[in-house]
C-alpha atoms as a PDB file:
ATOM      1  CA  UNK A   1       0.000   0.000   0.000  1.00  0.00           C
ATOM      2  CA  UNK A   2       1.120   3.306  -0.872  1.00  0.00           C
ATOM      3  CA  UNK A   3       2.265   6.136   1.752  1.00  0.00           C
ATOM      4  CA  UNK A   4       0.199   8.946   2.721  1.00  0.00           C
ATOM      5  CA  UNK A   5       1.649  12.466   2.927  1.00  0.00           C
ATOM      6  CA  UNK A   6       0.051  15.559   3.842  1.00  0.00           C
ATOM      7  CA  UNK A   7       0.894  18.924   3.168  1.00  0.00           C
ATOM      8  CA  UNK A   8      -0.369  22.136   4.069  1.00  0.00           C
ATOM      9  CA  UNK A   9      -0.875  24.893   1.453  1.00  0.00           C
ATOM     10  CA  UNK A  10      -1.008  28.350   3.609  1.00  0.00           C
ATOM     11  CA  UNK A  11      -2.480  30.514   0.914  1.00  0.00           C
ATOM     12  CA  UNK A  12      -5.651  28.589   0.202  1.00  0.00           C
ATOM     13  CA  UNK A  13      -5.608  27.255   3.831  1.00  0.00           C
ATOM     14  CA  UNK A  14      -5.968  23.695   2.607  1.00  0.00           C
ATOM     15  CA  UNK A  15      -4.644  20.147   3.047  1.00  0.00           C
ATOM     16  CA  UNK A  16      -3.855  18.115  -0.039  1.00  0.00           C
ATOM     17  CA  UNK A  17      -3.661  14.436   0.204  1.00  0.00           C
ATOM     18  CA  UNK A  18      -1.537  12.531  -1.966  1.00  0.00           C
ATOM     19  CA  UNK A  19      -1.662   8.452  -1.711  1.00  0.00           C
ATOM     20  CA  UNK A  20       1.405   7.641  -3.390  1.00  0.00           C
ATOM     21  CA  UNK A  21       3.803  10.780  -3.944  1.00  0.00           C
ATOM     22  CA  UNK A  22       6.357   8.613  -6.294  1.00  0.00           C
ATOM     23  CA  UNK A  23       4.304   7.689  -8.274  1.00  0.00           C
ATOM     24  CA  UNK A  24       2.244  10.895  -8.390  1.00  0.00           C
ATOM     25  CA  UNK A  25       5.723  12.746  -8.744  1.00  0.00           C
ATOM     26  CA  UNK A  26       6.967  10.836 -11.774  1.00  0.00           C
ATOM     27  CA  UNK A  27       3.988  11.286 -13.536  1.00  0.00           C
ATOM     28  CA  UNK A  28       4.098  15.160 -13.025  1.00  0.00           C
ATOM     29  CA  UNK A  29       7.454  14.882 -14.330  1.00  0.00           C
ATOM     30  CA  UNK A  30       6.283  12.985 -17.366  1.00  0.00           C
ATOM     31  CA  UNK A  31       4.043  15.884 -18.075  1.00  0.00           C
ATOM     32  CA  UNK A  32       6.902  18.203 -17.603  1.00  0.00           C
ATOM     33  CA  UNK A  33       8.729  16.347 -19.987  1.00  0.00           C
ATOM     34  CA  UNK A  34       6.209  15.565 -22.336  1.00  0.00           C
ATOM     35  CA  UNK A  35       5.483  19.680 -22.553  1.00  0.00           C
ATOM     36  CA  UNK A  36       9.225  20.314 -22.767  1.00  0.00           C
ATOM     37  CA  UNK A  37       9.058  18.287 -25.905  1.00  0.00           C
ATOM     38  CA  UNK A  38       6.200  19.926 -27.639  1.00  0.00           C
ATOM     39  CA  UNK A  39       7.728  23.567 -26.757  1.00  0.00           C
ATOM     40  CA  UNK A  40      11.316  22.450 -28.792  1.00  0.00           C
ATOM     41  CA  UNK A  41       9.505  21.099 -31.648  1.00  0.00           C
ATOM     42  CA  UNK A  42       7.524  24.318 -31.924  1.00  0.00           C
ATOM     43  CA  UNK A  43      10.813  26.259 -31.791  1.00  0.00           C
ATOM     44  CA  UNK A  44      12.004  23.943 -34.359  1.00  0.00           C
ATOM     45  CA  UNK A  45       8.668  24.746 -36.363  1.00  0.00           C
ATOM     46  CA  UNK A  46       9.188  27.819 -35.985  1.00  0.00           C
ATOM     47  CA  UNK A  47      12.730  28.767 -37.198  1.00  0.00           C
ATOM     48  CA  UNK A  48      12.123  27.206 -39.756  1.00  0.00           C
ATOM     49  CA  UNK A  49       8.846  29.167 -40.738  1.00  0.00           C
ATOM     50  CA  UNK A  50      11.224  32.546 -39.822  1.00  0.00           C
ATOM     51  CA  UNK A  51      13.941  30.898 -42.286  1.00  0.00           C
ATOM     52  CA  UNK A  52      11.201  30.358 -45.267  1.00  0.00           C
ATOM     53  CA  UNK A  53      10.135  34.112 -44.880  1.00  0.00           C
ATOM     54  CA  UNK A  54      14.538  35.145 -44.683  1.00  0.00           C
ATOM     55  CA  UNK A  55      15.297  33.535 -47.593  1.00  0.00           C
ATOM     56  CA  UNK A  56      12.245  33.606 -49.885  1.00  0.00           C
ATOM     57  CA  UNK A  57      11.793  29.845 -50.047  1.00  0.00           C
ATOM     58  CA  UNK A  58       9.290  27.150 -48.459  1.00  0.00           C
ATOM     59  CA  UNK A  59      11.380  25.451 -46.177  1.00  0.00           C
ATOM     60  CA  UNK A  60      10.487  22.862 -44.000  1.00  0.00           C
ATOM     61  CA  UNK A  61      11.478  20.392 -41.301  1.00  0.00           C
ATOM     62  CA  UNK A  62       9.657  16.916 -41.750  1.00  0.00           C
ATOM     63  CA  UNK A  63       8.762  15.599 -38.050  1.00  0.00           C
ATOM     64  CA  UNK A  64      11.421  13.541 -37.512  1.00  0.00           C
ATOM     65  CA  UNK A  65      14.140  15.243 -38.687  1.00  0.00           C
ATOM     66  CA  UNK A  66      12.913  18.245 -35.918  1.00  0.00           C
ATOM     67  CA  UNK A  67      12.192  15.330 -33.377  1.00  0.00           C
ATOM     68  CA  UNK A  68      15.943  14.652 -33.809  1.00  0.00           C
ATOM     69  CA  UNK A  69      16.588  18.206 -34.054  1.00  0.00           C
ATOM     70  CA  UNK A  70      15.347  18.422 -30.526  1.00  0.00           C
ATOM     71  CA  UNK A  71      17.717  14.809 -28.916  1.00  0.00           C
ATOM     72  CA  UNK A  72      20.764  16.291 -30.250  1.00  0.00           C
ATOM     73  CA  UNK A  73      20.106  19.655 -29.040  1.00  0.00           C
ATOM     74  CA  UNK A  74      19.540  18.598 -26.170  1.00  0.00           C
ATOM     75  CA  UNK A  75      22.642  16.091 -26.335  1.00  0.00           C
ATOM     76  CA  UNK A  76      24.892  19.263 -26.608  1.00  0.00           C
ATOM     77  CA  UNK A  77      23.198  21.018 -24.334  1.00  0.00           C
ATOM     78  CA  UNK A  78      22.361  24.046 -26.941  1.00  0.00           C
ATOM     79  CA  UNK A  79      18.909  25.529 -26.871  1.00  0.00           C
ATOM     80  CA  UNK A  80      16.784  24.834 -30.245  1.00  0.00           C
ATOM     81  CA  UNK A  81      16.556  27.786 -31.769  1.00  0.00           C
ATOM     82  CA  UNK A  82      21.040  27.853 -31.870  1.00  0.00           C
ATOM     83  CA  UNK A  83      21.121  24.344 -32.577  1.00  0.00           C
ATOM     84  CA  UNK A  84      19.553  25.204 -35.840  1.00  0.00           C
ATOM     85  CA  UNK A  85      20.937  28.110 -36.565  1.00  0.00           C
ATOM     86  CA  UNK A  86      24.076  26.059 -36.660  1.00  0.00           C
ATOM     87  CA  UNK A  87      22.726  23.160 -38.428  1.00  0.00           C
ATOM     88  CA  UNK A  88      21.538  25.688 -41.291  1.00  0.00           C
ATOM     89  CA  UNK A  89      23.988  28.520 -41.238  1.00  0.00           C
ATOM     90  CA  UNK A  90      25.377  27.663 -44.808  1.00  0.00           C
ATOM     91  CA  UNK A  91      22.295  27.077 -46.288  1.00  0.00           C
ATOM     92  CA  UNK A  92      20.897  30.485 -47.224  1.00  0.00           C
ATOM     93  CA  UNK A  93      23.421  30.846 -50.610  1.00  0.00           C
ATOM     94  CA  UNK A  94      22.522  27.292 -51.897  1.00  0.00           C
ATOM     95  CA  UNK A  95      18.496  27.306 -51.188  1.00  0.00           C
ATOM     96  CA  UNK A  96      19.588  31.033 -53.110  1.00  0.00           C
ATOM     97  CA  UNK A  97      20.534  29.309 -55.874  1.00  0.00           C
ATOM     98  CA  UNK A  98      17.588  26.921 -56.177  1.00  0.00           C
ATOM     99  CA  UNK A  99      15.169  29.851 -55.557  1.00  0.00           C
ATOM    100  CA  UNK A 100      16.896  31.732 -58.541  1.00  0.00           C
ATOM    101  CA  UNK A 101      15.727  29.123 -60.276  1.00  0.00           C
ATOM    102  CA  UNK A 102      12.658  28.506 -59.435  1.00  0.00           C
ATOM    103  CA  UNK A 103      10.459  31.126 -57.276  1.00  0.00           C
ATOM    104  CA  UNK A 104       7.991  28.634 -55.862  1.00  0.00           C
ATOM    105  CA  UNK A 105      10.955  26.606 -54.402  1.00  0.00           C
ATOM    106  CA  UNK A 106       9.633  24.214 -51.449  1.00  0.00           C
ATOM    107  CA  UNK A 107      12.814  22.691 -49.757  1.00  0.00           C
ATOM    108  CA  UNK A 108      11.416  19.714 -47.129  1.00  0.00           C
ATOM    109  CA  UNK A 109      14.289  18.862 -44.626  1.00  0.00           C
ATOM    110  CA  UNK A 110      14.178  15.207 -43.845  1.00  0.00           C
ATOM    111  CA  UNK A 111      15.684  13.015 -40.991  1.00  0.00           C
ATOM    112  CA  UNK A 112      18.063  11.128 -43.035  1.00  0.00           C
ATOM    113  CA  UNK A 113      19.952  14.594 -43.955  1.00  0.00           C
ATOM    114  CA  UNK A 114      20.842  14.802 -40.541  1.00  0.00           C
ATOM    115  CA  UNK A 115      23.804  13.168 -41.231  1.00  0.00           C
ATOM    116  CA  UNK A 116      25.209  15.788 -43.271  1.00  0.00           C
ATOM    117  CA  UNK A 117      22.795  18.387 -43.911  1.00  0.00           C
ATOM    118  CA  UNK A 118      25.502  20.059 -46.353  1.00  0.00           C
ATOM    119  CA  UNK A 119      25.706  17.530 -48.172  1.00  0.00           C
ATOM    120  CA  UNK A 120      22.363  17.260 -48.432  1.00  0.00           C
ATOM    121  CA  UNK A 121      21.822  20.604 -49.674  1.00  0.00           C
ATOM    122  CA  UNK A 122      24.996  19.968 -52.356  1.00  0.00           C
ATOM    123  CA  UNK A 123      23.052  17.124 -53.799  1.00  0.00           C
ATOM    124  CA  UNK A 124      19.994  18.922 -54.269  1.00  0.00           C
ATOM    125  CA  UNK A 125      21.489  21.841 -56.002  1.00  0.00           C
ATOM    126  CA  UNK A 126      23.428  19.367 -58.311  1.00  0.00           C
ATOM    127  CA  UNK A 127      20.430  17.228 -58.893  1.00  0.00           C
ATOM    128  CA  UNK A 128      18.476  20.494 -59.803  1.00  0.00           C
ATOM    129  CA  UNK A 129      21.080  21.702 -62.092  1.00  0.00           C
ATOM    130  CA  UNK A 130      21.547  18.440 -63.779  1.00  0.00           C
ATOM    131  CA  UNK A 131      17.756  18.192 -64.632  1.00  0.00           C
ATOM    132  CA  UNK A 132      17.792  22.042 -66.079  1.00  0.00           C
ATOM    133  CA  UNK A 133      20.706  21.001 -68.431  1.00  0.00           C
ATOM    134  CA  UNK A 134      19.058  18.017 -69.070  1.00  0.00           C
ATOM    135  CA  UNK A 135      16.044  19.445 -70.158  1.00  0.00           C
ATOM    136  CA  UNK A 136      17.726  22.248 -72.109  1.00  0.00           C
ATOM    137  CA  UNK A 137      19.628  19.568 -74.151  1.00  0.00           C
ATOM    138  CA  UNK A 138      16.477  17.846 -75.113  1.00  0.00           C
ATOM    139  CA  UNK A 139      14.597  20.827 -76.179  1.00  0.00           C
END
């Protein structure tokens, strides 16, 4: 059977009664976790919704690339929001050089970039230039 502690609250003047504090405790911590989550991935969500309207282009962060986005910030004890900036701060000039290209330019960032998100980018721009000289040639 569980332990019974009581504790006094002064402001409201009441007792609350709680049957089995561990238990009650790690579940409130659960929560606290659980919220902690859902506030980085809207950070994540959100840079990259400010980095779409910086550099002209849709960009965006498929869930779980930002749900790993969120581990390894946390595993290098950055906040979000400088995690990203560093994971991203060379991609403005090449998402520039797709978007010269093409002005309705939707760049989705998945979790298997996360790797090497450079290289990533590299291929992309490659690919995209390889299928505009492609279809150049064959005109």
């Amino acid at each position: 059977m569980g332990m019974l502690v009581c504790a006094s609250i002064p402001a409201g003047g009441r007792i609350v009664l709680v049957r089995n504090p561990a238990a009650t405790l790690e579940k409130l911590l659960a929560e606290a976790r659980a919220e902690t989550d859902q506030n980085q991935m809207n950070q994540v969500l959100q840079f990259a919704e400010a980095f779409s309207q910086k550099n002209g282009v849709e960009f965006s962060i498929e869930p779980e690339a930002a749900s790993e986005i969120v581990a390894r910030s946390r595993a290098t004890q950055q906040d979000v929001s400088s995690f990203c900036s560093d994971l991203f701060k060379d991609y403005p000039y090449g998402l520039k050089l797709l978007r010269d290209r093409d002005r309705n330019l939707q760049f989705r960032f998945p979790a298997d970039a996360l790797g090497d998100p450079d290289k990533f980018l590299s291929d992309r721009v490659v690919e995209f230039y390889r299928t505009e000289r492609s279809e150049k040639n064959s005109t």
